[in-house]
Protein backbone atom coordinates (compact mmCIF):
# COMPACT_ATOMS: atom_id res chain seq x y z
CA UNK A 1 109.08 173.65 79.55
CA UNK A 2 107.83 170.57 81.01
CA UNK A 3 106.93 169.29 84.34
CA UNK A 4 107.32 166.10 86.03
CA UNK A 5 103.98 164.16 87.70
CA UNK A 6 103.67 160.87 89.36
CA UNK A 7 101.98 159.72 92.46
CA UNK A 8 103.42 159.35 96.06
CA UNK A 9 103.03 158.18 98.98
CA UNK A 10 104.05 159.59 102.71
CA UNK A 11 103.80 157.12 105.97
CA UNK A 12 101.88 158.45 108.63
CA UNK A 13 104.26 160.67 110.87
CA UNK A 14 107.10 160.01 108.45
CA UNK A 15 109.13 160.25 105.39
CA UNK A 16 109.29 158.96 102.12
CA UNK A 17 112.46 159.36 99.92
CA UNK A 18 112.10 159.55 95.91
CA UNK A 19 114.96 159.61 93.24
CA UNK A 20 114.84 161.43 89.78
CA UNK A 21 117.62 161.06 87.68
CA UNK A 22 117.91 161.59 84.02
CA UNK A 23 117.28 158.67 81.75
CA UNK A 24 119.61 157.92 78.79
CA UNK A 25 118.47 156.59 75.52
CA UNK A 26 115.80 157.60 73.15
CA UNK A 27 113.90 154.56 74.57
CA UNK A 28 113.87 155.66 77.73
CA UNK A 29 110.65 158.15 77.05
CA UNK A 30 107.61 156.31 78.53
CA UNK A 31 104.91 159.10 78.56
CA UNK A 32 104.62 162.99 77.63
CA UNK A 33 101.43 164.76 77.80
CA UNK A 34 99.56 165.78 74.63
CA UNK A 35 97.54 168.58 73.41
CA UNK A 36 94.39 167.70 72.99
CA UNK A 37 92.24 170.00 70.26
CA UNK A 38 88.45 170.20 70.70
CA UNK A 39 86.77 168.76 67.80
CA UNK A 40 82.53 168.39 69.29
CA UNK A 41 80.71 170.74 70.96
CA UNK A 42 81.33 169.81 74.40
CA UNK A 43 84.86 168.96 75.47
CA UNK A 44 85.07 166.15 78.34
CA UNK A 45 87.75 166.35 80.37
CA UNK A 46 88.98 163.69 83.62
CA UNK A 47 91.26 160.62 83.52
CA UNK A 48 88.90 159.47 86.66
CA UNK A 49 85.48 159.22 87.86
CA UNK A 50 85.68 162.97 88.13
CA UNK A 51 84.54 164.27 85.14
CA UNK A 52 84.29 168.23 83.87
CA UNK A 53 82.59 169.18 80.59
CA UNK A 54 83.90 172.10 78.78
CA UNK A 55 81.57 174.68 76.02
CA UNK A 56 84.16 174.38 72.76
CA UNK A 57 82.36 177.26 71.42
CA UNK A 58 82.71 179.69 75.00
CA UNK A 59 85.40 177.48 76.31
CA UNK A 60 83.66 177.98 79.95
CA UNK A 61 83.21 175.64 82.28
CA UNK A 62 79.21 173.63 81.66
CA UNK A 63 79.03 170.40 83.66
CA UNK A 64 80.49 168.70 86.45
CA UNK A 65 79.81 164.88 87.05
CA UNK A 66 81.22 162.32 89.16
CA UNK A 67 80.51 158.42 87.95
CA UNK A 68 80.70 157.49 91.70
CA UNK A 69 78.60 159.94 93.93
CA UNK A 70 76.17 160.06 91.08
CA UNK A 71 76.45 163.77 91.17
CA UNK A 72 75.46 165.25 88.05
CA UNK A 73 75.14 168.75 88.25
CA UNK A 74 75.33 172.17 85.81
CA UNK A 75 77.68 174.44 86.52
CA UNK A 76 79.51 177.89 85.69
CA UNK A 77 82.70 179.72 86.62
CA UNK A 78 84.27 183.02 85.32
CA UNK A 79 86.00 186.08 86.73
CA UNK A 80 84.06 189.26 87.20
CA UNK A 81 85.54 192.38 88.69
CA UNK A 82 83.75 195.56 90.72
CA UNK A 83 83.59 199.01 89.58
CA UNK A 84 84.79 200.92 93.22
CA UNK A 85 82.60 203.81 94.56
CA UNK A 86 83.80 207.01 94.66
CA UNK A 87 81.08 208.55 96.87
CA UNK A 88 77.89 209.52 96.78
CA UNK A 89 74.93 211.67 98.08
CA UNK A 90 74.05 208.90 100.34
CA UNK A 91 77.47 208.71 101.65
CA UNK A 92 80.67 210.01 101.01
CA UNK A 93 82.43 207.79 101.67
CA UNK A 94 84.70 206.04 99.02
CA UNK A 95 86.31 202.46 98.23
CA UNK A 96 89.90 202.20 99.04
CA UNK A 97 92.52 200.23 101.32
CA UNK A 98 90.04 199.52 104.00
CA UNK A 99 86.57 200.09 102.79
CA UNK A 100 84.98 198.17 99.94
CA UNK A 101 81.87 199.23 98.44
CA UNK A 102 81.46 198.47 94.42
CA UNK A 103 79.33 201.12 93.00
CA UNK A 104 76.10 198.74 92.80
CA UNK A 105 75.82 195.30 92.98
CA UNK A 106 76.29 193.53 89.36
CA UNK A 107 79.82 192.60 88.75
CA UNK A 108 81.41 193.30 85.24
CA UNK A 109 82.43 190.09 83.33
CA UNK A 110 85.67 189.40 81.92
CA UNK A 111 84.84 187.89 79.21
CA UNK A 112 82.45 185.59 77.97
CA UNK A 113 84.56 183.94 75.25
CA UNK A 114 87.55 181.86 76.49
CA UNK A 115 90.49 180.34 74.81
CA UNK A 116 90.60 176.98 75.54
CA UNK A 117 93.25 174.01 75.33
CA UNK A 118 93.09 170.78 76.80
CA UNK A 119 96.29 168.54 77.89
CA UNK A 120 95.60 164.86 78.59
CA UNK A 121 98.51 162.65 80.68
CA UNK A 122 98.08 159.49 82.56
CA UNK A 123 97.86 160.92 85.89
CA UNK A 124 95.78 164.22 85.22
CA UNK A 125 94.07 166.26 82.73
CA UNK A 126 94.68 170.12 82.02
CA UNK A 127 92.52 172.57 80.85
CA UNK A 128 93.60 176.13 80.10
CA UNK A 129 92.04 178.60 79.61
CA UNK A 130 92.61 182.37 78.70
CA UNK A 131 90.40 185.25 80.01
CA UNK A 132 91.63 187.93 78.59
CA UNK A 133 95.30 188.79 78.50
CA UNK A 134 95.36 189.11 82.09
CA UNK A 135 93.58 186.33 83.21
CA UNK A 136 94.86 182.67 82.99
CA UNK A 137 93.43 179.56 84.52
CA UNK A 138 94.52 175.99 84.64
CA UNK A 139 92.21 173.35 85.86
CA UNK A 140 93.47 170.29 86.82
CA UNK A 141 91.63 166.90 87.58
CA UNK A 142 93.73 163.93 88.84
CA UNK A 143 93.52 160.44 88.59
CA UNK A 144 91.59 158.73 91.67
CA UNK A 145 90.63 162.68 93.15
CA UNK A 146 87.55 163.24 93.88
CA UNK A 147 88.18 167.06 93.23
CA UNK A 148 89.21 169.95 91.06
CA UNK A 149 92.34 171.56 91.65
CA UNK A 150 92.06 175.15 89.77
CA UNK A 151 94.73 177.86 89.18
CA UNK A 152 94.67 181.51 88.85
CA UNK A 153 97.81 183.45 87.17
CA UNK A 154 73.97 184.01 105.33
CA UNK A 155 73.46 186.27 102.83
CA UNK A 156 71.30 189.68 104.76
CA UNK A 157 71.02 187.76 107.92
CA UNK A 158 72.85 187.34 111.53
CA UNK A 159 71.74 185.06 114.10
CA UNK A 160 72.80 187.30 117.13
CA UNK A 161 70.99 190.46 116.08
CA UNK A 162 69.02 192.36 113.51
CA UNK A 163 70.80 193.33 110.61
CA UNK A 164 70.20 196.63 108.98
CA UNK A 165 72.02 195.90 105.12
CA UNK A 166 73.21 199.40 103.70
CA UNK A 167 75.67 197.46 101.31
CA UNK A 168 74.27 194.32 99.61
CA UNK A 169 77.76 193.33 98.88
CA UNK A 170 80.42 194.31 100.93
CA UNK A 171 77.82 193.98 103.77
CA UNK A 172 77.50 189.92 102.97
CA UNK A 173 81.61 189.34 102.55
CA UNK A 174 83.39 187.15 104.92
CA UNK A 175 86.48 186.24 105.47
CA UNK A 176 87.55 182.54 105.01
CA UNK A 177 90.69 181.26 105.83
CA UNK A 178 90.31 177.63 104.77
CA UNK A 179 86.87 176.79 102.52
CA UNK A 180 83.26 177.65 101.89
CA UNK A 181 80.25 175.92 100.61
CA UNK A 182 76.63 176.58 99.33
CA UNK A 183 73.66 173.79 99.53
CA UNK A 184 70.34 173.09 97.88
CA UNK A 185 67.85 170.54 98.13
CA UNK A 186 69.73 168.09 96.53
CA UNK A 187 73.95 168.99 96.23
CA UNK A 188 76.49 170.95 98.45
CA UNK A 189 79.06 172.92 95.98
CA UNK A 190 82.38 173.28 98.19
CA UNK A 191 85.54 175.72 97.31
CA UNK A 192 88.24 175.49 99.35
CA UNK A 193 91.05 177.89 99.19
CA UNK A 194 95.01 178.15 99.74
CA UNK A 195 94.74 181.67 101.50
CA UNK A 196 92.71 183.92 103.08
CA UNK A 197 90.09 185.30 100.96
CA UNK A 198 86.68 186.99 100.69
CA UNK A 199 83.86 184.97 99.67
CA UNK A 200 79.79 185.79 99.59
CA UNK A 201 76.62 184.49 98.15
CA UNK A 202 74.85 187.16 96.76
CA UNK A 203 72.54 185.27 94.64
CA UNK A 204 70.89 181.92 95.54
CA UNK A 205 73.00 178.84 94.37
CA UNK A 206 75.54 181.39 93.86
CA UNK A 207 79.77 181.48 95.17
CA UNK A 208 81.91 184.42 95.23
CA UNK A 209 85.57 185.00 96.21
CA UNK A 210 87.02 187.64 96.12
CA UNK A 211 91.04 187.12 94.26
CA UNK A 212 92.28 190.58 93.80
CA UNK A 213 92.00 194.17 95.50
CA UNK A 214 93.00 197.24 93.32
CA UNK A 215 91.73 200.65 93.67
CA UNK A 216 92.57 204.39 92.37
CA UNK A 217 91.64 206.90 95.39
CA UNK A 218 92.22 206.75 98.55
CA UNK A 219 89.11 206.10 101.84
CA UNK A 220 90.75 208.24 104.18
CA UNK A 221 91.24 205.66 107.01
CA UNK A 222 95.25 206.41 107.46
CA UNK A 223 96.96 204.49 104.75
CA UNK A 224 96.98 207.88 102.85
CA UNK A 225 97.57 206.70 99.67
CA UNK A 226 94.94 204.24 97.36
CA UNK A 227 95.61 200.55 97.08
CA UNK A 228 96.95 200.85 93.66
CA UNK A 229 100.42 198.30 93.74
CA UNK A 230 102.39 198.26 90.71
CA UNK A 231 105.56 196.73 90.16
CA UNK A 232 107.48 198.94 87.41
CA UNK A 233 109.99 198.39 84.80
CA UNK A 234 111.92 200.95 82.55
CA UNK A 235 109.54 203.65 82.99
CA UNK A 236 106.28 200.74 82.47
CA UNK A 237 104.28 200.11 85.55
CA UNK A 238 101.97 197.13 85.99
CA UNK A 239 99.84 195.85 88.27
CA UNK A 240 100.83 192.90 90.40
CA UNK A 241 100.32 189.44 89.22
CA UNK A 242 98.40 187.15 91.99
CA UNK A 243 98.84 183.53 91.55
CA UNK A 244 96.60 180.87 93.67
CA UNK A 245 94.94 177.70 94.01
CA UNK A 246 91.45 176.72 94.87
CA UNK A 247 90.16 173.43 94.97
CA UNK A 248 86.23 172.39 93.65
CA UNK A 249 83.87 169.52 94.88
CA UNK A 250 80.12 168.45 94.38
CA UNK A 251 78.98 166.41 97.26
CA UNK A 252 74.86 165.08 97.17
CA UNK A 253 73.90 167.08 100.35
CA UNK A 254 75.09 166.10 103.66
CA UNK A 255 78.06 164.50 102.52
CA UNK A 256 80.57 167.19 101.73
CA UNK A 257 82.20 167.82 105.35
CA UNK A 258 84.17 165.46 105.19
CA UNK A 259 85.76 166.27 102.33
CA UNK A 260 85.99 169.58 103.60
CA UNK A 261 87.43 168.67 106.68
CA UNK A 262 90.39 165.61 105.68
CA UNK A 263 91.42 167.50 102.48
CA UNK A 264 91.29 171.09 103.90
CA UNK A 265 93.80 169.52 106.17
CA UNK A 266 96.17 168.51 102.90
CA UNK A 267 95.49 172.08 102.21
CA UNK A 268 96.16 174.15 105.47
CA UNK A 269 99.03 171.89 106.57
CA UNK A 270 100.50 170.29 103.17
CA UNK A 271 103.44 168.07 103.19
CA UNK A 272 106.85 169.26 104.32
CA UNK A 273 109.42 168.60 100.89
CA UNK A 274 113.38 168.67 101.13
CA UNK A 275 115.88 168.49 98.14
CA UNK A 276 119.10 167.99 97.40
CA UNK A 277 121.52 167.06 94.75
CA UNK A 278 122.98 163.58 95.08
CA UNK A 279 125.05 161.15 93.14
CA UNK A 280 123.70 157.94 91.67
CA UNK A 281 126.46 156.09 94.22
CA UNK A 282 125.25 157.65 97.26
CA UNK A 283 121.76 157.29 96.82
CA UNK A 284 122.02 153.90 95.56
CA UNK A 285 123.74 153.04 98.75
CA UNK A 286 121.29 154.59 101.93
CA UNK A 287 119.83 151.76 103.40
CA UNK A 288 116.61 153.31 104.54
CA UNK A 289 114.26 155.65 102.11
CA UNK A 290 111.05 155.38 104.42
CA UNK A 291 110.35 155.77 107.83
CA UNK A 292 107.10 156.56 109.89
CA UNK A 293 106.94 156.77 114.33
CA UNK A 294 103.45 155.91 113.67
CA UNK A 295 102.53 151.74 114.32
CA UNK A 296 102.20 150.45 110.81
CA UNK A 297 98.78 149.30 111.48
CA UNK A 298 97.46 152.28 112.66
CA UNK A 299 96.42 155.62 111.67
CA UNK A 300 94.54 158.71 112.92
CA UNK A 301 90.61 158.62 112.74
CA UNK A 302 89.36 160.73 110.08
CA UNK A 303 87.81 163.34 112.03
CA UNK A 304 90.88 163.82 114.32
CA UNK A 305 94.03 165.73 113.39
CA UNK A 306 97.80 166.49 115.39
CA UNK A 307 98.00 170.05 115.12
CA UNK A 308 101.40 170.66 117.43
CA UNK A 309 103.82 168.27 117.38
CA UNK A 310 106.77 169.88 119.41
CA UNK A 311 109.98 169.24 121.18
CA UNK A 312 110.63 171.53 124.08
CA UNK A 313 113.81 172.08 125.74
CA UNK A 314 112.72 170.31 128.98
CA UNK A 315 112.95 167.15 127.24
CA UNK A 316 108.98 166.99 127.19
CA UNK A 317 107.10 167.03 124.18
CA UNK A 318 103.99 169.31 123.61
CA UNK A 319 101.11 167.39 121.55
CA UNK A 320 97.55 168.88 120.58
CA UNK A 321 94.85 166.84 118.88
CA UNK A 322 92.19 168.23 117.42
CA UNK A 323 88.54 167.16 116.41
CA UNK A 324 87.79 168.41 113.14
CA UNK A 325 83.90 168.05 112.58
CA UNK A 326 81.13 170.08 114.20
CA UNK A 327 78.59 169.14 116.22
CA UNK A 328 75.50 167.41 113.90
CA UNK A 329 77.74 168.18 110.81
CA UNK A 330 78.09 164.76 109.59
CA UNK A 331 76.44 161.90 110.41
CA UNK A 332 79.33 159.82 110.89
CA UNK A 333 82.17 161.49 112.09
CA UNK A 334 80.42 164.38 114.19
CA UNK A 335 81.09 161.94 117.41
CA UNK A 336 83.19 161.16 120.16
CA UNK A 337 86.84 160.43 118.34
CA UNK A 338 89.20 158.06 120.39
CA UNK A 339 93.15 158.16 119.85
CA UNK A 340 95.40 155.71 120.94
CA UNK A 341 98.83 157.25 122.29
CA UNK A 342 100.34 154.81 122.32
CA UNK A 343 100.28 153.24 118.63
CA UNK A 344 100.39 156.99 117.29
CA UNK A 345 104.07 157.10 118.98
CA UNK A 346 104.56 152.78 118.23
CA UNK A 347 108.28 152.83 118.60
CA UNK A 348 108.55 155.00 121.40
CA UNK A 349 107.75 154.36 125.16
CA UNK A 350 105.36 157.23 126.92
CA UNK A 351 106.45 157.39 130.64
CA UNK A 352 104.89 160.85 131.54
CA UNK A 353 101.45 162.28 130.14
CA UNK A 354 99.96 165.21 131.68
CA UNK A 355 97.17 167.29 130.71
CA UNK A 356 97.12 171.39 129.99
CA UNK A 357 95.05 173.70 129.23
CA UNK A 358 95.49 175.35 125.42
CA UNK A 359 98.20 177.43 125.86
CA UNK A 360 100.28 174.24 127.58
CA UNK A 361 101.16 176.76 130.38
CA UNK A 362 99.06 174.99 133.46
CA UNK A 363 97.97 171.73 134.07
CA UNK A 364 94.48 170.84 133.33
CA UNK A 365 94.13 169.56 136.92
CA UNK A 366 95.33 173.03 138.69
CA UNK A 367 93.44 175.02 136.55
CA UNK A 368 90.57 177.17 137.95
CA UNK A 369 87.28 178.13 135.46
CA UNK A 370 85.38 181.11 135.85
CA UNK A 371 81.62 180.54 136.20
CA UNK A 372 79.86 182.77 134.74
CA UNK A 373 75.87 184.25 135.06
CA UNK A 374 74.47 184.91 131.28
CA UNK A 375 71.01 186.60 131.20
CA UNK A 376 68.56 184.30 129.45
CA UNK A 377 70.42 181.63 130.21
CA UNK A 378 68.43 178.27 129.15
CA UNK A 379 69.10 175.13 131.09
CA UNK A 380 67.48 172.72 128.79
CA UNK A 381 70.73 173.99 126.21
CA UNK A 382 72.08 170.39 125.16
CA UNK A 383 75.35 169.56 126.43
CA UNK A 384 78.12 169.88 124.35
CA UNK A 385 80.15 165.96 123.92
CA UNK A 386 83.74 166.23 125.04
CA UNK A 387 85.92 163.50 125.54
CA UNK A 388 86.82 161.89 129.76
CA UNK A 389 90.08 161.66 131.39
CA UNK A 390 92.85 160.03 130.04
CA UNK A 391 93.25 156.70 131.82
CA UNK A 392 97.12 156.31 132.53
CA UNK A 393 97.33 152.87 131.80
CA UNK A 394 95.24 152.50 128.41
CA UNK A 395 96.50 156.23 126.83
CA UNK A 396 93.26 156.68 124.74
CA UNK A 397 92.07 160.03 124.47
CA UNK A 398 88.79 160.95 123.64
CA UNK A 399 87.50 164.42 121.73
CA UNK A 400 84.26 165.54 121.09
CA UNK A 401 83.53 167.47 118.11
CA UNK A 402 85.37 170.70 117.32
CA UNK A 403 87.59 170.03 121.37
CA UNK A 404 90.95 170.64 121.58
CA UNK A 405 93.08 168.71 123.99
CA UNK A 406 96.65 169.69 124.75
CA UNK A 407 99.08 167.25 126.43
CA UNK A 408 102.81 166.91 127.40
CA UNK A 409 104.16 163.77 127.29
CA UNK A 410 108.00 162.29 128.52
CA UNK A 411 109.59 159.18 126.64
């Protein structure tokens, strides 16, 4: 089985056309990957300034460096899993559907001992790697990425009020939809993920996600039956396979946002692909393979994103822009963001723009705010930066960090 790799490129706001056909002749063979077998002690893996060192003896993951950032930092990864609690004299109450609680708080690993393999191409590096025979993992480093792309076949403390912990784990899970990171001193170690997971810090320096829920009993919390899927075959049942993605950085601290930020973007909203079958005639013949709205010689800031891009049936379109940074988050790109309208839609002519609220049901100018009286209130609270009116003429708009603005627009 092979795959095909090579690098692309997509206009902003547009479309870029590629064409794979099969070559003919035995000279036609430019490049195929090759297994690689580790022969020192440490394997080194990265056709980039990315670079991931490898235990030959373990086969687990030791070292991750990066020639450019000067990060240089030791690091380990494996899968652990959670023996569920069936009750106790404390409390009853089980793990199941709803209700996680391990029985204690040190994970089971895997395995310590991995099978390893290593695949080197031109455009990326492989690693494999074998668990157990459940367990699979491919780890993938690309040429010019500044990242890991890796596939799967507070802690005790809230702001708002004190927290009693009963559970030291399932009490310090959170739900993340997009990425999470921990921070020392010195480096900020950032995940980001391709679904909706779990994810703690129990220990200092220390990330956990959570992949994979399976349980034998049941919590009694109205699903009635444990969380125990199985897909079965002639009489054999199985539990289901999970496949994902997650994606690894090392950032020296207070430089890993952005990262965060632009690429989570690739991540939550990845490009849109379309296939189809054609004849070497007909492709041969189309006139145009790329197109983009977008002026040629612009493109968004990086800390602003289009999040809706609609056509309604009123002939209006609905656009929201987005500012992706926090407030004091980075240095550099937690500020006012400016967006020119008119370049971002270059070949088209905006002859209406007005203003709405979120939900692009009222106008921003009509709409009425609720004031509201909060005890222990404090007036010295800095105020937030949001971006001014939109002058008609000029079509720049303005967003502070982490605003929302929602427009409709007429060409």
């Amino acid at each position: 089985m092979y795959w095909l790799l090579f690098q692309a490129s997509v206009p902003p706001m547009g479309w870029n056309s590629y064409y794979i056909s099969r070559s003919t002749g035995s000279n036609s063979i430019r490049y195929v990957a090759t297994m690689v077998s580790p022969r020192n002690d440490t394997v080194e893996v990265g056709p980039g300034s990315l670079k991931l060192s490898f235990s030959s003896a373990s086969g687990q993951l030791e070292r991750i460096f990066n020639s450019v950032s000067g990060v240089d930092l030791p690091i380990q990864q494996s899968f652990f899993w959670y023996s569920s609690n069936q009750g106790d004299i404390v409390d009853a109450q089980g793990s199941g559907a709803y209700v996680f609680r391990p029985n204690g708080t040190t994970p089971t690993i895997v395995s310590s001992s991995v099978l390893l393999s290593v695949i080197h191409g031109p455009l990326v590096h492989e690693v494999h790697q074998q668990f157990g025979p459940w367990i699979n993992q491919i780890t993938r480093l690309y040429k010019n990425k500044e990242h890991a792309e890796v596939e799967y076949t507070v802690r005790n403390y809230r702001e708002d009020w004190d927290l009693e912990v009963t559970e030291p784990v399932a009490g310090n899970y959170y739900p993340v939809n997009l990425g999470v990171y921990v921070a020392d001193g010195k480096y900020e170690l950032s995940v980001l993920v391709d679904r909706a997971v779990g994810a703690s810090s129990i220990q200092d320096g220390q990330l956990e996600i959570m992949l994979h829920r399976r349980v034998i009993r049941d919590d009694d919390k109205g699903v009635d039956e444990p969380l125990g899927e199985v897909v079965c075959l002639d009489g054999s049942c199985k539990g289901l396979t999970v496949r994902g993605t997650y994606y690894v950085k090392v950032d020296k601290i207070g430089h890993g946002a952005h990262w965060r930020r632009t690429y989570g973007q690739q991540v939550y909203s990845p490009y849109l692909l379309a296939f189809t079958h054609e004849d070497e005639t007909s492709w041969k013949s189309y006139n145009v393979a790329k197109q983009s709205t977008m002026d040629e010689n612009y493109s968004l800031p990086d800390n602003v994103a289009i999040i809706t891009l609609q056509n309604l049936d009123d002939d209006t379109t609905l656009l929201r822009l987005a500012h992706l940074f926090q407030d004091l988050e980075d240095a550099q790109y937690s500020v006012i963001a400016k967006v020119e309208l008119r370049r971002v839609f270059g070949k088209r002519t905006i002859k209406e723009l007005a203003e709405t609220n979120l939900s692009a049901n009222q106008k921003k100018s009509e709409m009425k705010k609720l004031n509201w009286r909060v005890l222990g209130n404090d007036k010295s609270d800095p105020i937030p930066l949001k971006g001014g009116p939109v002058d008609s003429q000029a079509l720049v708009v303005e967003l502070g960090p982490m605003e929302i603005r929602t427009f409709l627009l007429k060409f």
